[in-house]
PDB file of N, CA and C in Angstrom:
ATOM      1  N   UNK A   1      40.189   9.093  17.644  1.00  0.00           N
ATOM      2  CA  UNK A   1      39.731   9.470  18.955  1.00  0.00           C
ATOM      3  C   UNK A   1      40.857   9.280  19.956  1.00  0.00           C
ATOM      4  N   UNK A   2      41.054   9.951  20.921  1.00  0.00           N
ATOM      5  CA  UNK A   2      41.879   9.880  22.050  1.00  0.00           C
ATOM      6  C   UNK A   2      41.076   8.767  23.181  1.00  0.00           C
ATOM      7  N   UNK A   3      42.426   8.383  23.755  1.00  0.00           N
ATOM      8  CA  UNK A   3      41.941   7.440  24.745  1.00  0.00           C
ATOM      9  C   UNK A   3      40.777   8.060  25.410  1.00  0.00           C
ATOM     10  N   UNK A   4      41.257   9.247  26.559  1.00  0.00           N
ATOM     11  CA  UNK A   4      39.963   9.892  27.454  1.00  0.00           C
ATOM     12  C   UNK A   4      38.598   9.722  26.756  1.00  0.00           C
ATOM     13  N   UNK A   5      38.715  10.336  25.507  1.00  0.00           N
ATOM     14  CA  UNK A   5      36.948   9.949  24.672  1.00  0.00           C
ATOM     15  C   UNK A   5      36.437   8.884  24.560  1.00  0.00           C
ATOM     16  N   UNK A   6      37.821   7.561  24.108  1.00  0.00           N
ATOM     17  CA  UNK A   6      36.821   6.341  24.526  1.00  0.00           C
ATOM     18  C   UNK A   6      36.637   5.841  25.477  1.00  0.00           C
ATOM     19  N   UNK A   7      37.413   6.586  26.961  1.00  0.00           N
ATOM     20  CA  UNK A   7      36.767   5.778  27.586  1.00  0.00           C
ATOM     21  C   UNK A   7      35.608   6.615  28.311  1.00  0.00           C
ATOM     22  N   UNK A   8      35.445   7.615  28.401  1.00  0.00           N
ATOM     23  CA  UNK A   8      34.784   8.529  28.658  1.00  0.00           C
ATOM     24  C   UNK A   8      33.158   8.143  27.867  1.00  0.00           C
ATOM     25  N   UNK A   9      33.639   7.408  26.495  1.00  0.00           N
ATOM     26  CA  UNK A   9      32.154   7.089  26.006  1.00  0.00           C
ATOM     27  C   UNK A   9      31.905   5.627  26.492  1.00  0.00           C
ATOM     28  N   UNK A  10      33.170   5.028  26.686  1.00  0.00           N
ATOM     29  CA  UNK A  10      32.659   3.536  27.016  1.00  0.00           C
ATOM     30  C   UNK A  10      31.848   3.269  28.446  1.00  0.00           C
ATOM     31  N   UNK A  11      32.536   4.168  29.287  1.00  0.00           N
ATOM     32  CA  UNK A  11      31.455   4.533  30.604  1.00  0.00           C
ATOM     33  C   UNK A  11      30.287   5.224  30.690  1.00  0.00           C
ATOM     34  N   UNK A  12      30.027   6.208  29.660  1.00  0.00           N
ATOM     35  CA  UNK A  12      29.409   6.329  29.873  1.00  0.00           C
ATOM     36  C   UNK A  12      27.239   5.271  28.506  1.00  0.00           C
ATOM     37  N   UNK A  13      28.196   4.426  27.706  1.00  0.00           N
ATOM     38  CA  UNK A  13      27.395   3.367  27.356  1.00  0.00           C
ATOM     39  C   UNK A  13      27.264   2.444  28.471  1.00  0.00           C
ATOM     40  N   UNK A  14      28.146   2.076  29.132  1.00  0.00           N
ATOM     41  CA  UNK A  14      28.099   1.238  30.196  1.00  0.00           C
ATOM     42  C   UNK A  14      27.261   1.287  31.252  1.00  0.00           C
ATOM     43  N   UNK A  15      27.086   2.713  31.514  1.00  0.00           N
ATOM     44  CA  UNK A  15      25.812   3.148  32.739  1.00  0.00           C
ATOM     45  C   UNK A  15      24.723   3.077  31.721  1.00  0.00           C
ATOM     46  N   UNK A  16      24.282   3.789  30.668  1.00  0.00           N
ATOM     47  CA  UNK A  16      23.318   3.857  30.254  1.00  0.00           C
ATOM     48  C   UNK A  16      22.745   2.403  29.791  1.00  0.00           C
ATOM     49  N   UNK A  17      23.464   1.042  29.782  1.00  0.00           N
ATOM     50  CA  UNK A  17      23.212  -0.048  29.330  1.00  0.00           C
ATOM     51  C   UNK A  17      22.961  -0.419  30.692  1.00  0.00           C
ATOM     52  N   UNK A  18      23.573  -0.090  32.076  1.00  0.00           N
ATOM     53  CA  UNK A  18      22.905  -0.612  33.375  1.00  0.00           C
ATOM     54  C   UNK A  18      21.494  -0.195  33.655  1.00  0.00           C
ATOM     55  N   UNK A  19      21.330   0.944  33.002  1.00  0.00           N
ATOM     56  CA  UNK A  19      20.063   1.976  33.390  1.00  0.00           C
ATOM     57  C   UNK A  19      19.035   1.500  33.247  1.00  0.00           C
ATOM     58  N   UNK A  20      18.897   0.526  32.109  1.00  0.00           N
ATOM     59  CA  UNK A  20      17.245   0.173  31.312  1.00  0.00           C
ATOM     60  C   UNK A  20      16.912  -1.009  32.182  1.00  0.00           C
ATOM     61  N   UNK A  21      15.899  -0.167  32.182  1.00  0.00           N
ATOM     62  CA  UNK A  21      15.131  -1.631  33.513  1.00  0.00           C
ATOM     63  C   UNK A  21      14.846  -2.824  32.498  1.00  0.00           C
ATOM     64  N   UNK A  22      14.170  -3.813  33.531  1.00  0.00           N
ATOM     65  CA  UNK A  22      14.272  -5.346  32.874  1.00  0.00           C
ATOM     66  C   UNK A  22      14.815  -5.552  31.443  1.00  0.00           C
ATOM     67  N   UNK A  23      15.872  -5.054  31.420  1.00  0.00           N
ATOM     68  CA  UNK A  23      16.500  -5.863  29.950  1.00  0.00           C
ATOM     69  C   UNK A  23      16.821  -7.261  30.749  1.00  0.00           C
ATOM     70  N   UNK A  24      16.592  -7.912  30.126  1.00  0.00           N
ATOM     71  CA  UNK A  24      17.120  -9.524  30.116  1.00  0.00           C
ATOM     72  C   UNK A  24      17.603 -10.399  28.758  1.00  0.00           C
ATOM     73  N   UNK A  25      17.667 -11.340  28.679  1.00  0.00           N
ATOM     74  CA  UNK A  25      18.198 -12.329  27.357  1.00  0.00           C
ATOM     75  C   UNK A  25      17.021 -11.982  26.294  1.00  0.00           C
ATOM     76  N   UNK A  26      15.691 -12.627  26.614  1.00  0.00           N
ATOM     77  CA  UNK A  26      14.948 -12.649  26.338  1.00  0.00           C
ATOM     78  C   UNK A  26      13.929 -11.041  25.717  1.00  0.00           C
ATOM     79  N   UNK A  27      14.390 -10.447  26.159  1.00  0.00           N
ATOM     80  CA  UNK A  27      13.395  -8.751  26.143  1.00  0.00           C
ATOM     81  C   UNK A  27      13.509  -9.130  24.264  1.00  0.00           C
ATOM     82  N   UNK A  28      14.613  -9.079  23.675  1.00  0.00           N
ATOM     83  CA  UNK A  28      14.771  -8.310  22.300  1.00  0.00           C
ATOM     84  C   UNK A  28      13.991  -9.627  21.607  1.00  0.00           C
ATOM     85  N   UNK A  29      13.626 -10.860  21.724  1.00  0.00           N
ATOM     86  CA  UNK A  29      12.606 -11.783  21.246  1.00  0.00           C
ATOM     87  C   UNK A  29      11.247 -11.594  21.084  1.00  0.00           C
ATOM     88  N   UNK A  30      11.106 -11.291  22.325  1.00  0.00           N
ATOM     89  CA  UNK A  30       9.716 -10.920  22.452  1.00  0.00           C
ATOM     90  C   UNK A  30       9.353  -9.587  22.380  1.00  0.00           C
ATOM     91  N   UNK A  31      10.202  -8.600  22.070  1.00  0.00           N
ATOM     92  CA  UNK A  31       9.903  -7.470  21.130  1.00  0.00           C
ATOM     93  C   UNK A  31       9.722  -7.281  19.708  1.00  0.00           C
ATOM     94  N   UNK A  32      10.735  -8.311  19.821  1.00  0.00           N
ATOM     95  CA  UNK A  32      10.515  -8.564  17.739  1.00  0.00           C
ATOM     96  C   UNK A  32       9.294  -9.126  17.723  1.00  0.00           C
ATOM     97  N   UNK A  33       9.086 -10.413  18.351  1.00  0.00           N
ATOM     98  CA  UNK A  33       7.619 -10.881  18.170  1.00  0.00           C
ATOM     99  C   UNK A  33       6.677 -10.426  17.977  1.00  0.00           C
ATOM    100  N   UNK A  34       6.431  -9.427  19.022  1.00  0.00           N
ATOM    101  CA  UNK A  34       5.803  -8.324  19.248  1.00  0.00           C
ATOM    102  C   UNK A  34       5.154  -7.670  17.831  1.00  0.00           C
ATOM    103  N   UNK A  35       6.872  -7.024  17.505  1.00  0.00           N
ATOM    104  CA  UNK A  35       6.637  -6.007  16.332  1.00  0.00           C
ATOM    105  C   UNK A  35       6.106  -6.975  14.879  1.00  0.00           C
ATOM    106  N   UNK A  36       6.642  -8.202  15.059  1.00  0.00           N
ATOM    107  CA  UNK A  36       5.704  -9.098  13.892  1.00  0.00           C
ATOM    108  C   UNK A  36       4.409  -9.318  13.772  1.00  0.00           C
ATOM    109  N   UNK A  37       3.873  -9.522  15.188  1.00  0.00           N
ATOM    110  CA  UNK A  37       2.597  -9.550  15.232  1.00  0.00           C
ATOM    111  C   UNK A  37       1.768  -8.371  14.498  1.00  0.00           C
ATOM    112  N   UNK A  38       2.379  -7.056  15.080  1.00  0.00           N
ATOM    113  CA  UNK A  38       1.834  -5.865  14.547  1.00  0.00           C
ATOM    114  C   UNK A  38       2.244  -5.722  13.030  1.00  0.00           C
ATOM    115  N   UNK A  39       3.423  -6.086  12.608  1.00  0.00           N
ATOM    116  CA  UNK A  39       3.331  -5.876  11.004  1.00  0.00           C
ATOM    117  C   UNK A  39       2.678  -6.400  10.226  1.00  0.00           C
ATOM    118  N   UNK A  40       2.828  -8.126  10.735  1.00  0.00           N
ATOM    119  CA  UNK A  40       1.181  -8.935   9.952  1.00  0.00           C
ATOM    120  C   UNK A  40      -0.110  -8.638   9.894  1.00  0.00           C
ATOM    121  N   UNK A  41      -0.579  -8.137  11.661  1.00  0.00           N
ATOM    122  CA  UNK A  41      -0.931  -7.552  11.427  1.00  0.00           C
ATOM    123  C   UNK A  41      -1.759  -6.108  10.521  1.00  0.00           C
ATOM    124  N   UNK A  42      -0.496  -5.373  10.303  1.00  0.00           N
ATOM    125  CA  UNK A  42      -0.670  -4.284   9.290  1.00  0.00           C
ATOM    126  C   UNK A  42      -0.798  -4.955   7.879  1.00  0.00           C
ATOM    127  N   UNK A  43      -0.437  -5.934   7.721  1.00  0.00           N
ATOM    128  CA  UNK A  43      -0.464  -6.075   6.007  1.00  0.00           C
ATOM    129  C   UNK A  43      -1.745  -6.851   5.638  1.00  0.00           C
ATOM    130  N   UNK A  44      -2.275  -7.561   6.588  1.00  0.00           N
ATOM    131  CA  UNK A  44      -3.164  -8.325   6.414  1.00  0.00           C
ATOM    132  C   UNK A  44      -4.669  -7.393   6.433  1.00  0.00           C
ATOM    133  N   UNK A  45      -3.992  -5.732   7.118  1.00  0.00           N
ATOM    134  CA  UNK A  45      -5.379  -5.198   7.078  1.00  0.00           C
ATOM    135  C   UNK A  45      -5.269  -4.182   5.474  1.00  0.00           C
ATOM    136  N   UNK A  46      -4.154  -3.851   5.331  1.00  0.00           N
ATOM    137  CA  UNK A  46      -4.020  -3.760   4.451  1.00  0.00           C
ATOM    138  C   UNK A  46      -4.401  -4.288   2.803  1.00  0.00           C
ATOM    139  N   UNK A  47      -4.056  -5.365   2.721  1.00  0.00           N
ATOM    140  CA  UNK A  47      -4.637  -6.793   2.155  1.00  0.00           C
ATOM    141  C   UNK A  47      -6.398  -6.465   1.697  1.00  0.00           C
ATOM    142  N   UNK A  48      -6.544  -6.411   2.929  1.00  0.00           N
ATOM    143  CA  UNK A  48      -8.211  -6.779   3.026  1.00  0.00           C
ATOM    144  C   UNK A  48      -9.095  -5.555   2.179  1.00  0.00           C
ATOM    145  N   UNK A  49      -8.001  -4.030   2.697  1.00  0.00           N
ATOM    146  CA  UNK A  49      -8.474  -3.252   1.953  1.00  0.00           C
ATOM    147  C   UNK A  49      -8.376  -3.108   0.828  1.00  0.00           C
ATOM    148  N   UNK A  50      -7.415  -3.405  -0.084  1.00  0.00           N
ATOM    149  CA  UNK A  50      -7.106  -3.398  -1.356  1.00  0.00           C
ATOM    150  C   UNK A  50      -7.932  -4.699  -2.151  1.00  0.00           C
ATOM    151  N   UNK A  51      -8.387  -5.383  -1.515  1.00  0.00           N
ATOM    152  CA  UNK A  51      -9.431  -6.661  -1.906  1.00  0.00           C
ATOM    153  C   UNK A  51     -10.807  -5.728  -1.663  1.00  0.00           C
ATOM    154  N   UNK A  52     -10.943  -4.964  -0.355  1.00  0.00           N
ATOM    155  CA  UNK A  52     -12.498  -4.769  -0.750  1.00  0.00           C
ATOM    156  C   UNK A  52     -12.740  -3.369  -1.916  1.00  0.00           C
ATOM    157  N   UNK A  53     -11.773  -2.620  -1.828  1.00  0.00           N
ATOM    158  CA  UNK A  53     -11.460  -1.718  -2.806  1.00  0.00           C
ATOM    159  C   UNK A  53     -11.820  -1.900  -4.518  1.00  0.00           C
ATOM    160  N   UNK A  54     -10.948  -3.462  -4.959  1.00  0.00           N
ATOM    161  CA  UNK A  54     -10.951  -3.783  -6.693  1.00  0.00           C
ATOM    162  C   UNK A  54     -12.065  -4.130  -6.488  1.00  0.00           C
ATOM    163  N   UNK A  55     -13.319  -4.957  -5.130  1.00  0.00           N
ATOM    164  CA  UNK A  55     -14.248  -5.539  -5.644  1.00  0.00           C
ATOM    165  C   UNK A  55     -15.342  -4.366  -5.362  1.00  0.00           C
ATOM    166  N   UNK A  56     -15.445  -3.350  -4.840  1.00  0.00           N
ATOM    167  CA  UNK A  56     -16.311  -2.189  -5.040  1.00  0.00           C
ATOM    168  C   UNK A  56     -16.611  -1.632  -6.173  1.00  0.00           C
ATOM    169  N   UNK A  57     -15.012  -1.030  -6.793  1.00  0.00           N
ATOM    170  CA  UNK A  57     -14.877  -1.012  -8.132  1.00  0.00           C
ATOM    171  C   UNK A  57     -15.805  -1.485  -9.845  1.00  0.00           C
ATOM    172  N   UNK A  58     -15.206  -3.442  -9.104  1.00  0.00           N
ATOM    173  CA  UNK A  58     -15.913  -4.431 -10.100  1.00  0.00           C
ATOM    174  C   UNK A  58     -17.114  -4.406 -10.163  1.00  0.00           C
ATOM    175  N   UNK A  59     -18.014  -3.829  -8.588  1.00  0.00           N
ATOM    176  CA  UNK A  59     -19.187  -4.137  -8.824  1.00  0.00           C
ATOM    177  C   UNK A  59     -19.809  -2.655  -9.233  1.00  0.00           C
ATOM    178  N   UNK A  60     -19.085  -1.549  -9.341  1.00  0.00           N
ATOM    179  CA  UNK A  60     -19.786  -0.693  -9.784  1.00  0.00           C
ATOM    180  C   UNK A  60     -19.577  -0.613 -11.698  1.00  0.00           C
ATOM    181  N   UNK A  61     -18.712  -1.040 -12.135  1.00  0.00           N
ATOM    182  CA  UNK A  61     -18.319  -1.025 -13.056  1.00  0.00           C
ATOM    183  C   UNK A  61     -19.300  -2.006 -13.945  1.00  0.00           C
ATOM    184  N   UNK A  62     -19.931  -3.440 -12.967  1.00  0.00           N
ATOM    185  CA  UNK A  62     -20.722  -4.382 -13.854  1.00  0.00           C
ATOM    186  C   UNK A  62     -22.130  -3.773 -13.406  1.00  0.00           C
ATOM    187  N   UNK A  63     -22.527  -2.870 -12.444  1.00  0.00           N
ATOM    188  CA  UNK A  63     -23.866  -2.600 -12.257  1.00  0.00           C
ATOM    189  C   UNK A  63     -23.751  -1.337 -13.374  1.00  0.00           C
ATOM    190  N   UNK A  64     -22.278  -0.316 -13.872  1.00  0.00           N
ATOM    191  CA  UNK A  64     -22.724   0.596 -15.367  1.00  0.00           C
ATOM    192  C   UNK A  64     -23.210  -0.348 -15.965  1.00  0.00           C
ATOM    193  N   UNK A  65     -22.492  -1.307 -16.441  1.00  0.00           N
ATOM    194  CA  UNK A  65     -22.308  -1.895 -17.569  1.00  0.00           C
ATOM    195  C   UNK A  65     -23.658  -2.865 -17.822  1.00  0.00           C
ATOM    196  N   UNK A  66     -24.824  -3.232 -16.921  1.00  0.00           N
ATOM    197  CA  UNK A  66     -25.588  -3.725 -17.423  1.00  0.00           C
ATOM    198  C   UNK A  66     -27.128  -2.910 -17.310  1.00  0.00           C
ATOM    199  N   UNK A  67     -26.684  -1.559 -17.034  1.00  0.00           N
ATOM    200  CA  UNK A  67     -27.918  -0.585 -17.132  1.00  0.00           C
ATOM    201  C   UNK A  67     -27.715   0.236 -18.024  1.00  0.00           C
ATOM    202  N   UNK A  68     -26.955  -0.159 -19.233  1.00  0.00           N
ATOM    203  CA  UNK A  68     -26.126   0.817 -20.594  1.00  0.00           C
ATOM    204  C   UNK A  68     -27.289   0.182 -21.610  1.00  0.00           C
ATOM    205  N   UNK A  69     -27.742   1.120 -22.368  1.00  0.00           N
ATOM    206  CA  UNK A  69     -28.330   0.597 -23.249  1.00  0.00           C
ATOM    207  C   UNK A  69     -27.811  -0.210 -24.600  1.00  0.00           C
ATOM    208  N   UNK A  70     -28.304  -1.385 -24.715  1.00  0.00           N
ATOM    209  CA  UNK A  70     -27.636  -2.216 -26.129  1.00  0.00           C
ATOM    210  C   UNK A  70     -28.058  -1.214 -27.384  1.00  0.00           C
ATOM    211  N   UNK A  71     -28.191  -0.421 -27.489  1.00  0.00           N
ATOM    212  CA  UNK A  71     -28.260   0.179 -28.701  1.00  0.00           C
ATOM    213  C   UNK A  71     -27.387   1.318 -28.974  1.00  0.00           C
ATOM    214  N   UNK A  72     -27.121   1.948 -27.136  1.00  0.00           N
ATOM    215  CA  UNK A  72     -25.962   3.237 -27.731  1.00  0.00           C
ATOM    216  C   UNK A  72     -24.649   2.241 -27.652  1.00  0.00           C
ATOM    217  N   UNK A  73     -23.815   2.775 -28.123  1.00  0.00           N
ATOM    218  CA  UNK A  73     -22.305   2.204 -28.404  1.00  0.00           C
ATOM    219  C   UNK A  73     -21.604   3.353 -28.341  1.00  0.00           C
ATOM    220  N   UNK A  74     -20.737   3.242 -27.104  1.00  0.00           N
ATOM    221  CA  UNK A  74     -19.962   4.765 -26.697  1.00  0.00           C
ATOM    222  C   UNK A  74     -18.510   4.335 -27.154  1.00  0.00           C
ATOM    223  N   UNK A  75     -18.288   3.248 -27.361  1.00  0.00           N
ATOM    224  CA  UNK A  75     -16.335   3.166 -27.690  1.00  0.00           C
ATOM    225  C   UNK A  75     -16.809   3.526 -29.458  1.00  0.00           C
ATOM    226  N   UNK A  76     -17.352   2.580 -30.266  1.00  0.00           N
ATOM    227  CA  UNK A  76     -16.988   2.639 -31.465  1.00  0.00           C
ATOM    228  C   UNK A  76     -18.684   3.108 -32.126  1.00  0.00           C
ATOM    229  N   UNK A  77     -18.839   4.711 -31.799  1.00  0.00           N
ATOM    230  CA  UNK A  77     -19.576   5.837 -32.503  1.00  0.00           C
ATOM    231  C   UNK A  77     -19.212   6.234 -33.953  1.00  0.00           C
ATOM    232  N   UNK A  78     -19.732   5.984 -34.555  1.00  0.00           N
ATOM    233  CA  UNK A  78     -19.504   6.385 -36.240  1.00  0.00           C
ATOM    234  C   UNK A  78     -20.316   7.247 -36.488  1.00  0.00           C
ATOM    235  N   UNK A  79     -21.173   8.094 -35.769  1.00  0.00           N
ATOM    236  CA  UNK A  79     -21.656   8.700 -35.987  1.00  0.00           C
ATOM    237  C   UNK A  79     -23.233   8.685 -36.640  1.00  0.00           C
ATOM    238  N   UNK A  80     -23.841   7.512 -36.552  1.00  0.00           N
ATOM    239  CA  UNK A  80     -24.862   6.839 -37.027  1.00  0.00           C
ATOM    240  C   UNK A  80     -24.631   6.150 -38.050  1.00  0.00           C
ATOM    241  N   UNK A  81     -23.660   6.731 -39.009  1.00  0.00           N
ATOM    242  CA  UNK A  81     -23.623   5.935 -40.353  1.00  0.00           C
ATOM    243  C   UNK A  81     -22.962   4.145 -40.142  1.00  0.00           C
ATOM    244  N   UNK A  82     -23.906   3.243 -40.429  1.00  0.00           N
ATOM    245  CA  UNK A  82     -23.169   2.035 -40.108  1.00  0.00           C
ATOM    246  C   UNK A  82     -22.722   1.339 -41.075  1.00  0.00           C
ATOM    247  N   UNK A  83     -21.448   0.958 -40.466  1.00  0.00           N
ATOM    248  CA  UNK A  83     -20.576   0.233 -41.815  1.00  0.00           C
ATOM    249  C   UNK A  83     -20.023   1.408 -42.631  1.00  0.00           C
ATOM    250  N   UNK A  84     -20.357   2.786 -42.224  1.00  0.00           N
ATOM    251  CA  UNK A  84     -19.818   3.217 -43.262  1.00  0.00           C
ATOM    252  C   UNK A  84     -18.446   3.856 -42.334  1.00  0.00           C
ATOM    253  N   UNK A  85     -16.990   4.000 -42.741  1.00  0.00           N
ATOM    254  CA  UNK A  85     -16.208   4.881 -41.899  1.00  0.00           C
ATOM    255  C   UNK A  85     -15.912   6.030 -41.690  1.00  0.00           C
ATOM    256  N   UNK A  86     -15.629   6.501 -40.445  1.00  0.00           N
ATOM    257  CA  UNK A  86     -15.495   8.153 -40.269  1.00  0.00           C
ATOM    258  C   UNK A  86     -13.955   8.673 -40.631  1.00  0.00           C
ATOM    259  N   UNK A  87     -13.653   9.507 -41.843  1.00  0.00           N
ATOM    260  CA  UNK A  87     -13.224  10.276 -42.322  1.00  0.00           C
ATOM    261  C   UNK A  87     -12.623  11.343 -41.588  1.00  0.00           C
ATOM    262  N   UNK A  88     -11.003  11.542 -41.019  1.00  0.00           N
ATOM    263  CA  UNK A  88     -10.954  12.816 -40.412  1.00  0.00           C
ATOM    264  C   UNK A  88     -11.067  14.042 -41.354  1.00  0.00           C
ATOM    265  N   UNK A  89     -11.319  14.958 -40.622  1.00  0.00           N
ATOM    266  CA  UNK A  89     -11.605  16.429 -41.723  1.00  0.00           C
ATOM    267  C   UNK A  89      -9.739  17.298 -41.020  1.00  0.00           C
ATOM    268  N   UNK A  90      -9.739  17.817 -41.907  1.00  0.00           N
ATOM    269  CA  UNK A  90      -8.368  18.775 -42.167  1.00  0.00           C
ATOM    270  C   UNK A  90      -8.160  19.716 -40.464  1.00  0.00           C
ATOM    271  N   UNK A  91      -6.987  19.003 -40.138  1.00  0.00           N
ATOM    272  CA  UNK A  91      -7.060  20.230 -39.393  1.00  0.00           C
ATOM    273  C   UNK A  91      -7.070  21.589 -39.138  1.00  0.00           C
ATOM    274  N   UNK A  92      -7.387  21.928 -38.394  1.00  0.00           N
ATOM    275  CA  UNK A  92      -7.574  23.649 -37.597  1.00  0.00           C
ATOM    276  C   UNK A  92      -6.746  23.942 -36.727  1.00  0.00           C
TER     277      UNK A  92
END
C-alpha cells in the first residue's frame, strides 16, 4: 500500500471509531455478557427440547409395547412352525 492509502484509511477508521455513540471501556463486557446470557440461554432451551423429544418417543414406544399381544411375535416369525427353522427357498 502507498502511504496516501494508509493514511487515507487510518483517518478515515479514526472518524468512524469517533462516530459510535457511547462506546466506553466497558460497552464490549457487557455485550458479551449479554450475548452469553442469550446463548445459554439458547442451549438450555434447546436441551429441554431434545429431553422432551427422547421422552415422548419412550413413552410412545412403551405404551406400543404393552398393548402388543403376548402371543404375536413380530421380530422372530417362523411362520407358525415352532422350534422348527425357516429354510430360505432358491432365489428369483
Amino acid at each position: 500500500m502507498s502511504t496516501d492509502t494508509e493514511d487515507l484509511l487510518r483517518s478515515t477508521l479514526s472518524d468512524l471509531a469517533a462516530s459510535v455513540p457511547g462506546a466506553s471501556a466497558t460497552s464490549y463486557r457487557k455485550e458479551q455478557a449479554r450475548w452469553r446470557r442469550r446463548e445459554y440461554r439458547r442451549r438450555c432451551v434447546v436441551a429441554v427440547l431434545v429431553l422432551l423429544i427422547v421422552a415422548v418417543v419412550c413413552a410412545i414406544g412403551l405404551m406400543t409395547l404393552s398393548h402388543a399381544s403376548p402371543d404375536t411375535h413380530v421380530i422372530f416369525n417362523n411362520g407358525g412352525a415352532a422350534g422348527r427353522p425357516v429354510v430360505p427357498g432358491p432365489l428369483r
